[in-house]
PDB file of N, CA and C in Angstrom:
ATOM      1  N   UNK A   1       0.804  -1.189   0.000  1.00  0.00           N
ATOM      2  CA  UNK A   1       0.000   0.000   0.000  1.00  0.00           C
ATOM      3  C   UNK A   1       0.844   1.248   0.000  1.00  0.00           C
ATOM      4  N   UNK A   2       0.524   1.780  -0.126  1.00  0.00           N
ATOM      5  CA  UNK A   2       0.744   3.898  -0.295  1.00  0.00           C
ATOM      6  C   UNK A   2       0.661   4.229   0.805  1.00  0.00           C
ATOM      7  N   UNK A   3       2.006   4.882   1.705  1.00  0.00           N
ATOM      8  CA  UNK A   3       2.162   5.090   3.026  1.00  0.00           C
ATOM      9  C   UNK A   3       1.878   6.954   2.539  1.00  0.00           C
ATOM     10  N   UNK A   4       1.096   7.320   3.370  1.00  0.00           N
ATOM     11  CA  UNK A   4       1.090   8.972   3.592  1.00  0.00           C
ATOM     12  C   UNK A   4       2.429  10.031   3.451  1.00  0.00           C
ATOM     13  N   UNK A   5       3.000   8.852   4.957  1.00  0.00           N
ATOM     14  CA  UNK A   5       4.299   9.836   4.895  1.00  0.00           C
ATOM     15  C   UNK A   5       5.641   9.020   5.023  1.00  0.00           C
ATOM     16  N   UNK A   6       6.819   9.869   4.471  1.00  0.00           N
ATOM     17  CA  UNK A   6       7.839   8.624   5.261  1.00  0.00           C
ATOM     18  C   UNK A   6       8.507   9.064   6.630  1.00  0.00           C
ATOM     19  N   UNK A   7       9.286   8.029   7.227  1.00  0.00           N
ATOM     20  CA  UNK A   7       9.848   9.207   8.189  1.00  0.00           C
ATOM     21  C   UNK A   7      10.842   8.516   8.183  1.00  0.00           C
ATOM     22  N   UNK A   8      11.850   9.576   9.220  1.00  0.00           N
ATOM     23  CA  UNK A   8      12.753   9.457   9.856  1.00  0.00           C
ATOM     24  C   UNK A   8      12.902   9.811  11.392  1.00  0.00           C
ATOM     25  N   UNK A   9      14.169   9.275  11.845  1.00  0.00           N
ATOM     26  CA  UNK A   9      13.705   8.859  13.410  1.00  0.00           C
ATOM     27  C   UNK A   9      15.576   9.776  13.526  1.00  0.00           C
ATOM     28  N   UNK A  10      15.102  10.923  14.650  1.00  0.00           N
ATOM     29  CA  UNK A  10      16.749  11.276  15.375  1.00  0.00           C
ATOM     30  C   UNK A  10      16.718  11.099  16.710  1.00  0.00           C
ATOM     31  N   UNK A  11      17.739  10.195  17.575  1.00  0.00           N
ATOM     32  CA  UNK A  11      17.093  10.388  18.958  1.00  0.00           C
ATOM     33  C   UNK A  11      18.517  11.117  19.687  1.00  0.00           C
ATOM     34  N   UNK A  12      18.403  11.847  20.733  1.00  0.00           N
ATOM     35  CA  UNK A  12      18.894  12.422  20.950  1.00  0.00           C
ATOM     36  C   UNK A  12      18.963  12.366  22.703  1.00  0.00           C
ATOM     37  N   UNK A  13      20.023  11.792  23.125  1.00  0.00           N
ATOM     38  CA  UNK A  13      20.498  11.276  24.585  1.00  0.00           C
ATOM     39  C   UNK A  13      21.455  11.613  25.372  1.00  0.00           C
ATOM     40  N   UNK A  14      22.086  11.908  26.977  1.00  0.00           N
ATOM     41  CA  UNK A  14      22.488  12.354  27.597  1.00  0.00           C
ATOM     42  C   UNK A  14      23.340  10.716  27.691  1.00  0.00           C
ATOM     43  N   UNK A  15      23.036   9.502  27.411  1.00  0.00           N
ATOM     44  CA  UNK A  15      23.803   8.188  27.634  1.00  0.00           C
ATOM     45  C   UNK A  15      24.525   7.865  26.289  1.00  0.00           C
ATOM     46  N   UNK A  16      25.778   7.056  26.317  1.00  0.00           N
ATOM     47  CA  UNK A  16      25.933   6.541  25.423  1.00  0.00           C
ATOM     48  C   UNK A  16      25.537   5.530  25.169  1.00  0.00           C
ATOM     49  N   UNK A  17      25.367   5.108  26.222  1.00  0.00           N
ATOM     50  CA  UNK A  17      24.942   3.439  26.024  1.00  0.00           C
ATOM     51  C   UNK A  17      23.714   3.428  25.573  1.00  0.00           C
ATOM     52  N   UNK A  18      22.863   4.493  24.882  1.00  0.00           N
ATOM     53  CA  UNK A  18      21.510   4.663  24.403  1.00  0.00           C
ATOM     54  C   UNK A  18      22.321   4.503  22.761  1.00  0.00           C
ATOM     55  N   UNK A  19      23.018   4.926  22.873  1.00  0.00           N
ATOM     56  CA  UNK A  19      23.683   5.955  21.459  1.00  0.00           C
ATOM     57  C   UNK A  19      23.943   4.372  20.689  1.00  0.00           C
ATOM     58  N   UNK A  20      24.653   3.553  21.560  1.00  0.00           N
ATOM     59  CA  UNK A  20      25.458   1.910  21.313  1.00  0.00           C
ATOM     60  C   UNK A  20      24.281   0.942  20.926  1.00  0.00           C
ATOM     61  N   UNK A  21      23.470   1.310  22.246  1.00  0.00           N
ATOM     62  CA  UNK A  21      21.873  -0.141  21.828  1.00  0.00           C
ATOM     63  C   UNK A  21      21.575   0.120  20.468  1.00  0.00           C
ATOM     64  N   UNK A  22      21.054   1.453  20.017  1.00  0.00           N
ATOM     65  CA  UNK A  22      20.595   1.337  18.731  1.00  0.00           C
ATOM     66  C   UNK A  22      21.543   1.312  17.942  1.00  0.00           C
ATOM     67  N   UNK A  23      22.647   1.755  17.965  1.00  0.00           N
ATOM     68  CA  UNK A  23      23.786   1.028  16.560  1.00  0.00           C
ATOM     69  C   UNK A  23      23.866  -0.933  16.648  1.00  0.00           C
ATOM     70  N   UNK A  24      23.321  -1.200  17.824  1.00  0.00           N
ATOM     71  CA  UNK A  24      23.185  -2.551  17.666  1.00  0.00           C
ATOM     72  C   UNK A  24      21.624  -2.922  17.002  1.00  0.00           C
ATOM     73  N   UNK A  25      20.587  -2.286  17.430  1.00  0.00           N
ATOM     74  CA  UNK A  25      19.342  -2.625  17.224  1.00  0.00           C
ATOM     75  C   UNK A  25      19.252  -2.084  15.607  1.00  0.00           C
ATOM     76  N   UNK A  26      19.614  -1.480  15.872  1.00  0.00           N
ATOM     77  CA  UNK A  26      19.605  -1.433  13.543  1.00  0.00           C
ATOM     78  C   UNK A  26      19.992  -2.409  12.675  1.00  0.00           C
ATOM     79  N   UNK A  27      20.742  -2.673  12.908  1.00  0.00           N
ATOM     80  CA  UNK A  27      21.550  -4.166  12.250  1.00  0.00           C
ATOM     81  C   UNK A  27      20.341  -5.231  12.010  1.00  0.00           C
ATOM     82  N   UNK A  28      19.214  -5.218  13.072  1.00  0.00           N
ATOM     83  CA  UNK A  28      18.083  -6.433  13.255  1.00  0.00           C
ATOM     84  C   UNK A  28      17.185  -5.949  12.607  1.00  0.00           C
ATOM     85  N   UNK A  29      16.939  -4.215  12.194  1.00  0.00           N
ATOM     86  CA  UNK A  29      15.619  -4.188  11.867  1.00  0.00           C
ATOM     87  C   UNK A  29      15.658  -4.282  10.474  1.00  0.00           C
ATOM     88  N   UNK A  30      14.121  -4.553   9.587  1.00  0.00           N
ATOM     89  CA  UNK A  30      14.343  -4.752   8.655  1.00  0.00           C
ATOM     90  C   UNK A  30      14.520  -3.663   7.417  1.00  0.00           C
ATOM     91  N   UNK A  31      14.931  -3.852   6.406  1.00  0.00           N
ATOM     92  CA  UNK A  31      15.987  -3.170   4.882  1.00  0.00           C
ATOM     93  C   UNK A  31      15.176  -1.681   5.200  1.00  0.00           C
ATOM     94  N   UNK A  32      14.159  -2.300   5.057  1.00  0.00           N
ATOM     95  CA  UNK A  32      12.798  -0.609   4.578  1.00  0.00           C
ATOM     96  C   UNK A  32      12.409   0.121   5.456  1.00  0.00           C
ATOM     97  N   UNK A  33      13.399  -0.381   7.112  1.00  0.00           N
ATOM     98  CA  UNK A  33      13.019   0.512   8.079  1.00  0.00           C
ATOM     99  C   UNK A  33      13.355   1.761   7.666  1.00  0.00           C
ATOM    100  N   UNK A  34      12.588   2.451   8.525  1.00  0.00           N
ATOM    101  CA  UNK A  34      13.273   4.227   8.349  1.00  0.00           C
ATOM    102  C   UNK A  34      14.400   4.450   8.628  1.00  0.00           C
ATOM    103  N   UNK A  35      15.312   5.274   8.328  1.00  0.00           N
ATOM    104  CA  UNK A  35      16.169   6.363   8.668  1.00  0.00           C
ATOM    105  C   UNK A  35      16.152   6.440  10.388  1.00  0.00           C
ATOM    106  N   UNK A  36      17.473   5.859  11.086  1.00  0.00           N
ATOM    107  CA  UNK A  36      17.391   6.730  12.417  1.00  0.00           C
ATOM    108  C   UNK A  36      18.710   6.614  12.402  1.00  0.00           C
ATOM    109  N   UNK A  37      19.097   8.548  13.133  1.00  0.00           N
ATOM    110  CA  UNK A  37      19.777   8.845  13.333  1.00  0.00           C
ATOM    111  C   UNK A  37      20.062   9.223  14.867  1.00  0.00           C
ATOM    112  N   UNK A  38      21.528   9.498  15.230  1.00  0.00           N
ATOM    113  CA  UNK A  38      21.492   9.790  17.117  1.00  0.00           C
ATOM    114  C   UNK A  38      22.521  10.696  17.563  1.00  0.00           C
ATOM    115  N   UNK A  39      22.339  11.326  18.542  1.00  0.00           N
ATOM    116  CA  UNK A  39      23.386  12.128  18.854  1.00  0.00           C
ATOM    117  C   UNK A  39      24.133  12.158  20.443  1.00  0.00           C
ATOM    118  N   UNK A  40      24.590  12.460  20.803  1.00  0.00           N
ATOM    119  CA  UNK A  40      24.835  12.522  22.408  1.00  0.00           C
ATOM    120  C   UNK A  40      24.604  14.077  22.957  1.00  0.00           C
ATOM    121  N   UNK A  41      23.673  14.083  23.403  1.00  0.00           N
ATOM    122  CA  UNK A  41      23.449  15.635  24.204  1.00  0.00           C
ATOM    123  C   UNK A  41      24.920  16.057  25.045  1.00  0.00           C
ATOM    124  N   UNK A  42      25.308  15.189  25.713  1.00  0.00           N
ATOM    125  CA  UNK A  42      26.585  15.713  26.226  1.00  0.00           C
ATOM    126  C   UNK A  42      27.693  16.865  25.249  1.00  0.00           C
ATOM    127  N   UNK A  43      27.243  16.320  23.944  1.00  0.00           N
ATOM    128  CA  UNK A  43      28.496  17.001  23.544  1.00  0.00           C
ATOM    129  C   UNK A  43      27.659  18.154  23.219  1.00  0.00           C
ATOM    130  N   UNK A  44      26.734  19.408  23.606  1.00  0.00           N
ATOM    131  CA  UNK A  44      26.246  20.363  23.806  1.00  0.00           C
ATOM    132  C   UNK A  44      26.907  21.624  24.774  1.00  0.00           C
ATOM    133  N   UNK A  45      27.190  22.271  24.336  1.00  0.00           N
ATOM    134  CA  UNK A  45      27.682  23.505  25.397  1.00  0.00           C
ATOM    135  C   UNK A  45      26.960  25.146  24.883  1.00  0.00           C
ATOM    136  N   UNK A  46      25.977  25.544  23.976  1.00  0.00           N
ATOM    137  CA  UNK A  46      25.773  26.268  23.616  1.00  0.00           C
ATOM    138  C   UNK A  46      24.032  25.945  22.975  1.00  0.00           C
ATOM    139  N   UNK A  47      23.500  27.348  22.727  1.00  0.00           N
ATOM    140  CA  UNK A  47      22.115  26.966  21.881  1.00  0.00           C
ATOM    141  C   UNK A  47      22.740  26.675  20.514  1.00  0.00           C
ATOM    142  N   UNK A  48      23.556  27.255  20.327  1.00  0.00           N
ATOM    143  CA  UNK A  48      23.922  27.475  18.968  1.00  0.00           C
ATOM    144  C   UNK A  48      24.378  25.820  18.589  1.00  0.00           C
ATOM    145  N   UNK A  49      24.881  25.412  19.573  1.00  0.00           N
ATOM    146  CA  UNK A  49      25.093  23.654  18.879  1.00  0.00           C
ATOM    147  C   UNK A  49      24.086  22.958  19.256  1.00  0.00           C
ATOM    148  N   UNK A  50      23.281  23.069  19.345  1.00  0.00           N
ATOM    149  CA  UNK A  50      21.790  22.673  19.394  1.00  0.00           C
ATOM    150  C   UNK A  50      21.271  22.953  17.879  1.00  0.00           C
ATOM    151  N   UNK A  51      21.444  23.871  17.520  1.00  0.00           N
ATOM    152  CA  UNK A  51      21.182  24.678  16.166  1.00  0.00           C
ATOM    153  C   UNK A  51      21.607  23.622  15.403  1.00  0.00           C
ATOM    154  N   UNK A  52      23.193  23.607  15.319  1.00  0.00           N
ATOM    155  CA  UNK A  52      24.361  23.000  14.418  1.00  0.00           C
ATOM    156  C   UNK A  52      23.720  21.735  14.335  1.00  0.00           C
ATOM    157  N   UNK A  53      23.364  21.141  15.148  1.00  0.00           N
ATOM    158  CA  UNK A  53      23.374  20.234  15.725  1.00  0.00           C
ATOM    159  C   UNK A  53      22.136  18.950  14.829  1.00  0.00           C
ATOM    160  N   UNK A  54      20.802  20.415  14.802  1.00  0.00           N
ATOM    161  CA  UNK A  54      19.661  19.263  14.006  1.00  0.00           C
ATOM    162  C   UNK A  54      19.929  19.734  12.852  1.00  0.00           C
ATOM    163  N   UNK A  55      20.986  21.034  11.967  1.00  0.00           N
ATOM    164  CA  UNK A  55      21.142  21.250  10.741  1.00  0.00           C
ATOM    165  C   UNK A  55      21.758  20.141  10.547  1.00  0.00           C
ATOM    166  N   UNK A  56      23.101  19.577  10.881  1.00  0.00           N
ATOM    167  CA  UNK A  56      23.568  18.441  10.774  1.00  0.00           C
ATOM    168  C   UNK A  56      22.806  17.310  10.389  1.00  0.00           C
ATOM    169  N   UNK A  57      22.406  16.888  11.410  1.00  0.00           N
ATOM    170  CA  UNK A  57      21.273  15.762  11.372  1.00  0.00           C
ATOM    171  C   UNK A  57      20.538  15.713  11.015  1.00  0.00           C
ATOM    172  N   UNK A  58      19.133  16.364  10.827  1.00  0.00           N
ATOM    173  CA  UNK A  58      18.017  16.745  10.230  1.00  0.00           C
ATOM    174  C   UNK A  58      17.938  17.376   8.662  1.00  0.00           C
ATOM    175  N   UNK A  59      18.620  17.929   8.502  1.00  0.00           N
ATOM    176  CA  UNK A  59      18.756  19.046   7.558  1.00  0.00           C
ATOM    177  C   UNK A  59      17.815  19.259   7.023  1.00  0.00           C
ATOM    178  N   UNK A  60      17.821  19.904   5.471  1.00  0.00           N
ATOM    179  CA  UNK A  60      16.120  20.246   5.166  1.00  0.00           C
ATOM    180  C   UNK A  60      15.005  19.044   5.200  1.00  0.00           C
ATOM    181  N   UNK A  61      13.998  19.468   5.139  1.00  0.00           N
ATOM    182  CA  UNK A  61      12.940  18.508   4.600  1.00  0.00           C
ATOM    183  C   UNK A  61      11.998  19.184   3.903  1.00  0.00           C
ATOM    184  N   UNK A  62      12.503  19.061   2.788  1.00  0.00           N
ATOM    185  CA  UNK A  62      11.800  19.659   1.766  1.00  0.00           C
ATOM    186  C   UNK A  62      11.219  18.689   1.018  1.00  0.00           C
ATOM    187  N   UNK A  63      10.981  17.456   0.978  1.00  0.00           N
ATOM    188  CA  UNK A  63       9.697  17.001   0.834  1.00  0.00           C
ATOM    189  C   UNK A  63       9.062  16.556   1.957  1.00  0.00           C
ATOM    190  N   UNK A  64       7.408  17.167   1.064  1.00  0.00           N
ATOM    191  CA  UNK A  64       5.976  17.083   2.211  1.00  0.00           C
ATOM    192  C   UNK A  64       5.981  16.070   2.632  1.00  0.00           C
ATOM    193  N   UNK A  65       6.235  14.761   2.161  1.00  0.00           N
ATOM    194  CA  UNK A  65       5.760  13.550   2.523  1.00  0.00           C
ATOM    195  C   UNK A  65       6.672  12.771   3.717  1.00  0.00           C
ATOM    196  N   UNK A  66       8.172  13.854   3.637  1.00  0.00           N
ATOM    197  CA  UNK A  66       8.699  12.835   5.025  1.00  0.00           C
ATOM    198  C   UNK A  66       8.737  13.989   6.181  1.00  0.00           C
ATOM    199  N   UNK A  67       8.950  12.721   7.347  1.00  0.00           N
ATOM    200  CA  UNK A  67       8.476  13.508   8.490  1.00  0.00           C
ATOM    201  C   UNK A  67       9.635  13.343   8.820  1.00  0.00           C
ATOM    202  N   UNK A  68       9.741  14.100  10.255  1.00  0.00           N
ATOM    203  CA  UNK A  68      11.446  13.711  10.961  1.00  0.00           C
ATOM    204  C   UNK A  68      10.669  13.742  12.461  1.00  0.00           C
ATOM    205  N   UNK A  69      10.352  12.576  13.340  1.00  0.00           N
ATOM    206  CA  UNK A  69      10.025  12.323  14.671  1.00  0.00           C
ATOM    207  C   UNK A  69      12.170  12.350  15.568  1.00  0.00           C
ATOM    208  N   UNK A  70      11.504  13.166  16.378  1.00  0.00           N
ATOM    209  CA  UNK A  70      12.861  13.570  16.873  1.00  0.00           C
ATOM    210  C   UNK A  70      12.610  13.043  18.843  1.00  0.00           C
ATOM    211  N   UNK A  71      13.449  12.220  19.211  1.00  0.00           N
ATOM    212  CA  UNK A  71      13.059  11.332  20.606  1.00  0.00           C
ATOM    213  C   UNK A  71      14.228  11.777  21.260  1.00  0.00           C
ATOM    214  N   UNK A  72      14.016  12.850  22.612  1.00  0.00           N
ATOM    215  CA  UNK A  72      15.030  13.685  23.134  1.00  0.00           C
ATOM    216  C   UNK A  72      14.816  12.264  24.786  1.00  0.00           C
ATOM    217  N   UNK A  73      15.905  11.575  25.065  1.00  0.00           N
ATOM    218  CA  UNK A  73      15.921  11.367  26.307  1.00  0.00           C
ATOM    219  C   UNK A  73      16.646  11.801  27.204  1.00  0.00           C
ATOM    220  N   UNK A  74      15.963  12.482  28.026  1.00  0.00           N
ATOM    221  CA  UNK A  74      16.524  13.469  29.306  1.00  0.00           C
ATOM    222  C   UNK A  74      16.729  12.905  30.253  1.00  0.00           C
ATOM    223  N   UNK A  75      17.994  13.369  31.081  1.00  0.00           N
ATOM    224  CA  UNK A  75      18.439  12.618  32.543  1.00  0.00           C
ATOM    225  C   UNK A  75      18.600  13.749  33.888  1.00  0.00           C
ATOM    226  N   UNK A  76      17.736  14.182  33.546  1.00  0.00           N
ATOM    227  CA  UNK A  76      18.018  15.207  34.649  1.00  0.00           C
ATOM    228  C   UNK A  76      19.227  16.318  34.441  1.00  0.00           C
ATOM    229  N   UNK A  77      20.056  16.397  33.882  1.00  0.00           N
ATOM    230  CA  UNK A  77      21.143  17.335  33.284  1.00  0.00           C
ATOM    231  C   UNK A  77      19.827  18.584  32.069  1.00  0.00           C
ATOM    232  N   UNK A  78      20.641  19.844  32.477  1.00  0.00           N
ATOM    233  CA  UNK A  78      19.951  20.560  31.311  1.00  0.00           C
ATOM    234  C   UNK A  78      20.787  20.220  30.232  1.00  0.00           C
ATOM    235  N   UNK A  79      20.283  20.781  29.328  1.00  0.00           N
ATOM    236  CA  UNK A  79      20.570  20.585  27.859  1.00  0.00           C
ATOM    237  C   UNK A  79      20.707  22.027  26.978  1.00  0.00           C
ATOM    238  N   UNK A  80      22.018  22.606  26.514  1.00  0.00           N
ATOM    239  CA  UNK A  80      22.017  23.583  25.870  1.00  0.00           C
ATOM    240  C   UNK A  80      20.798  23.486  24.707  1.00  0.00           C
ATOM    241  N   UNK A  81      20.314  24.655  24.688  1.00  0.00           N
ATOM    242  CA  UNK A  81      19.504  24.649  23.282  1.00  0.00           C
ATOM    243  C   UNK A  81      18.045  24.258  23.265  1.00  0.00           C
ATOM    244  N   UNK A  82      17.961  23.424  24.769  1.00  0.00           N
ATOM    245  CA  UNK A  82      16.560  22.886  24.818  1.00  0.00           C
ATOM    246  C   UNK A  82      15.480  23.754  24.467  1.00  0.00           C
ATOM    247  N   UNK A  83      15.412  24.558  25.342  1.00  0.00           N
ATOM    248  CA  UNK A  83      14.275  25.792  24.528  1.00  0.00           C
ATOM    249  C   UNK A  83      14.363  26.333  23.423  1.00  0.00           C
ATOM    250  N   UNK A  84      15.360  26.386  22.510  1.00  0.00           N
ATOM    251  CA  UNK A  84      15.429  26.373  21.041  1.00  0.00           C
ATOM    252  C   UNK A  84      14.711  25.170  20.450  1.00  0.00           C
ATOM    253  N   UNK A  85      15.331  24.236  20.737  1.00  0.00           N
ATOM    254  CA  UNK A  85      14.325  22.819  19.889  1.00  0.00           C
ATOM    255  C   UNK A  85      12.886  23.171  19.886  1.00  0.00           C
ATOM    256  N   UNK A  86      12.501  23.155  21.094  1.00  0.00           N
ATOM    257  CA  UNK A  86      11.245  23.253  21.390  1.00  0.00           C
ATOM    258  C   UNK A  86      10.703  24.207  20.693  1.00  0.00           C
ATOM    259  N   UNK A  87      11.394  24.974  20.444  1.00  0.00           N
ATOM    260  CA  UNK A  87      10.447  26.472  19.972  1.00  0.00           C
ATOM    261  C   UNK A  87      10.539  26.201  18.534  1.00  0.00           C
ATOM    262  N   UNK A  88      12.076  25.920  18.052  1.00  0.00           N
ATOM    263  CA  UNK A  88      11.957  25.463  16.702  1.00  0.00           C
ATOM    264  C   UNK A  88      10.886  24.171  16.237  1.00  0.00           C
ATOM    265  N   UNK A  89      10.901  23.470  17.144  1.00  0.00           N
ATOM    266  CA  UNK A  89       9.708  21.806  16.839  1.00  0.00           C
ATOM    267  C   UNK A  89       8.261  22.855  16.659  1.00  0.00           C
ATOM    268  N   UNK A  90       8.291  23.639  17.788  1.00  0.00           N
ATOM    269  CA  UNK A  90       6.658  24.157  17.581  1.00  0.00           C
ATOM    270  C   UNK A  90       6.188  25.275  16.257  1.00  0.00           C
ATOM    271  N   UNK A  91       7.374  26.033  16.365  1.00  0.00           N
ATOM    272  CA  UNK A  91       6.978  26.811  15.408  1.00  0.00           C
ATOM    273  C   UNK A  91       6.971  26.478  13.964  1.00  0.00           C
ATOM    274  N   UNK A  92       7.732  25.955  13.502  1.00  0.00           N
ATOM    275  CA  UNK A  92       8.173  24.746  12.580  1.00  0.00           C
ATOM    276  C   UNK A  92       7.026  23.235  11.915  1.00  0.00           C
ATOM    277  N   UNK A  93       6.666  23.012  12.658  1.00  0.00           N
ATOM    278  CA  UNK A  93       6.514  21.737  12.826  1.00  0.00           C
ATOM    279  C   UNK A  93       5.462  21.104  11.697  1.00  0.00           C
ATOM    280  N   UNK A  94       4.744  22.498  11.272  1.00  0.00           N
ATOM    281  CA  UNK A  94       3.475  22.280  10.466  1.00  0.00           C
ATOM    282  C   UNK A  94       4.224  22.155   8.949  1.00  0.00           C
ATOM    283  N   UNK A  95       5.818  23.069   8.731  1.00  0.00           N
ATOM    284  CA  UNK A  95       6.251  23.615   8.258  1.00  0.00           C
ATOM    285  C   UNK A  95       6.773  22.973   7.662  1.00  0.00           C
ATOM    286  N   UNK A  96       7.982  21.836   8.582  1.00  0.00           N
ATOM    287  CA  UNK A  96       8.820  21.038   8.209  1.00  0.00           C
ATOM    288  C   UNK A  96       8.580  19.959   8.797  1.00  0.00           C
ATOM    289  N   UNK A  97       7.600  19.733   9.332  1.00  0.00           N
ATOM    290  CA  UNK A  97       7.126  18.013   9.563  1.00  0.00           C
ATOM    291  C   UNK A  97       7.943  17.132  10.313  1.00  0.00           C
ATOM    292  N   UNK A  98       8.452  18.099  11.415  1.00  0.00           N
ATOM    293  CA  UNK A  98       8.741  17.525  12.606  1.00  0.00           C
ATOM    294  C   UNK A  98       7.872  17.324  13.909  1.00  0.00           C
ATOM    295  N   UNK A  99       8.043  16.343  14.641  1.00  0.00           N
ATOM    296  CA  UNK A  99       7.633  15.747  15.756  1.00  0.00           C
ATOM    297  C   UNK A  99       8.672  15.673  16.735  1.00  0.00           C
ATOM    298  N   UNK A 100       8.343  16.216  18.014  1.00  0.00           N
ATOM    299  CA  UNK A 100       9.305  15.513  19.207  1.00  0.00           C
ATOM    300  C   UNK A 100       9.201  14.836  20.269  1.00  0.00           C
ATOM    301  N   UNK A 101       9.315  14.029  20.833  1.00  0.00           N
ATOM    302  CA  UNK A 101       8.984  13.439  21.680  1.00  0.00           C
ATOM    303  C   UNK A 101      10.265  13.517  22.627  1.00  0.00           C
ATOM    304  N   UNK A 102       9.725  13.758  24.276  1.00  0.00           N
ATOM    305  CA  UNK A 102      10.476  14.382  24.890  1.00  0.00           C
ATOM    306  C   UNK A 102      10.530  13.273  26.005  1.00  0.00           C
ATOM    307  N   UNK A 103      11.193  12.434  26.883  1.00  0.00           N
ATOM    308  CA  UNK A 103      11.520  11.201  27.470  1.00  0.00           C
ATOM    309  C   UNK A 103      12.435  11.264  28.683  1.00  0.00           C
ATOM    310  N   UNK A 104      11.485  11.417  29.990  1.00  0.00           N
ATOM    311  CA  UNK A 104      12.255  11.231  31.285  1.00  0.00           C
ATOM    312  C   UNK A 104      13.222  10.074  31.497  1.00  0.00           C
ATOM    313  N   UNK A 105      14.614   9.822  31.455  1.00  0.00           N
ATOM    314  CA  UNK A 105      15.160   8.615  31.784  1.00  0.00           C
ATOM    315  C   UNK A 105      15.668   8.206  33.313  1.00  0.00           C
ATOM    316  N   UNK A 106      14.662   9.333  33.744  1.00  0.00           N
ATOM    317  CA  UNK A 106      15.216   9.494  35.680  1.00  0.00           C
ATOM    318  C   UNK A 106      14.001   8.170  35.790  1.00  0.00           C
ATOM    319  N   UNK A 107      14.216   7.208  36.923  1.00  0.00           N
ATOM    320  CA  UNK A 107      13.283   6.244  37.128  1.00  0.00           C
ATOM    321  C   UNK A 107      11.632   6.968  37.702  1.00  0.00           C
ATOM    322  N   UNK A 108      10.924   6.613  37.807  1.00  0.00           N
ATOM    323  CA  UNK A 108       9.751   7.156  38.709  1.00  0.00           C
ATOM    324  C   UNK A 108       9.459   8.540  38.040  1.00  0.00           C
ATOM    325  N   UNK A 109      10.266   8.913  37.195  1.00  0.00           N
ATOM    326  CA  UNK A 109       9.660  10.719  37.089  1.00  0.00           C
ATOM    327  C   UNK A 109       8.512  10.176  35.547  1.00  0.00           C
TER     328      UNK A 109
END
């Protein structure tokens, strides 16, 4: 069938060992999975590499049909840029067909 949209997947983590599982868990999934890409929040010290950061990774999406779902897992550490994403995901989003999903990795929170 005729999928709507395509996507792609960036997740974006304060662990490496988040960063490692999925360079292992890709290998298993299958040919026609989507696109996922990952980054380590640690290496953040500025908004501006927050910026750099989804130009890198994300870059345009200039076609309508793919999406870019973006999975931020947080550990209690701030995160340069965070309120940039956010503002860029919201203001954006209709625009360039991003999604974010935002992920406590503190236990209980």
């Amino acid at each position: 069938g005729q999928y709507r949209y395509r996507y792609r997947f960036l997740l974006l983590t304060h662990k490496d060992t988040d960063i490692l599982t999925l360079s292992s868990a890709k290998l298993m999934l299958p040919h026609h999975f989507p696109q996922i890409e990952s980054a380590d929040l640690c290496s953040l010290s500025s908004d501006q590499d927050m910026v750099d950061l989804l130009d890198e990774k994300a870059g345009t999406l200039s076609d309508e049909r793919l999406r870019l779902v973006i999975v931020v897992r947080l550990l209690g550490r701030g995160v340069p840029g965070f309120q940039r994403l956010l503002s860029l995901a919201t203001a954006t989003s209709s625009k360039h067909h991003q999604d974010v999903v935002v992920v406590s990795g503190i236990p209980g929170s």
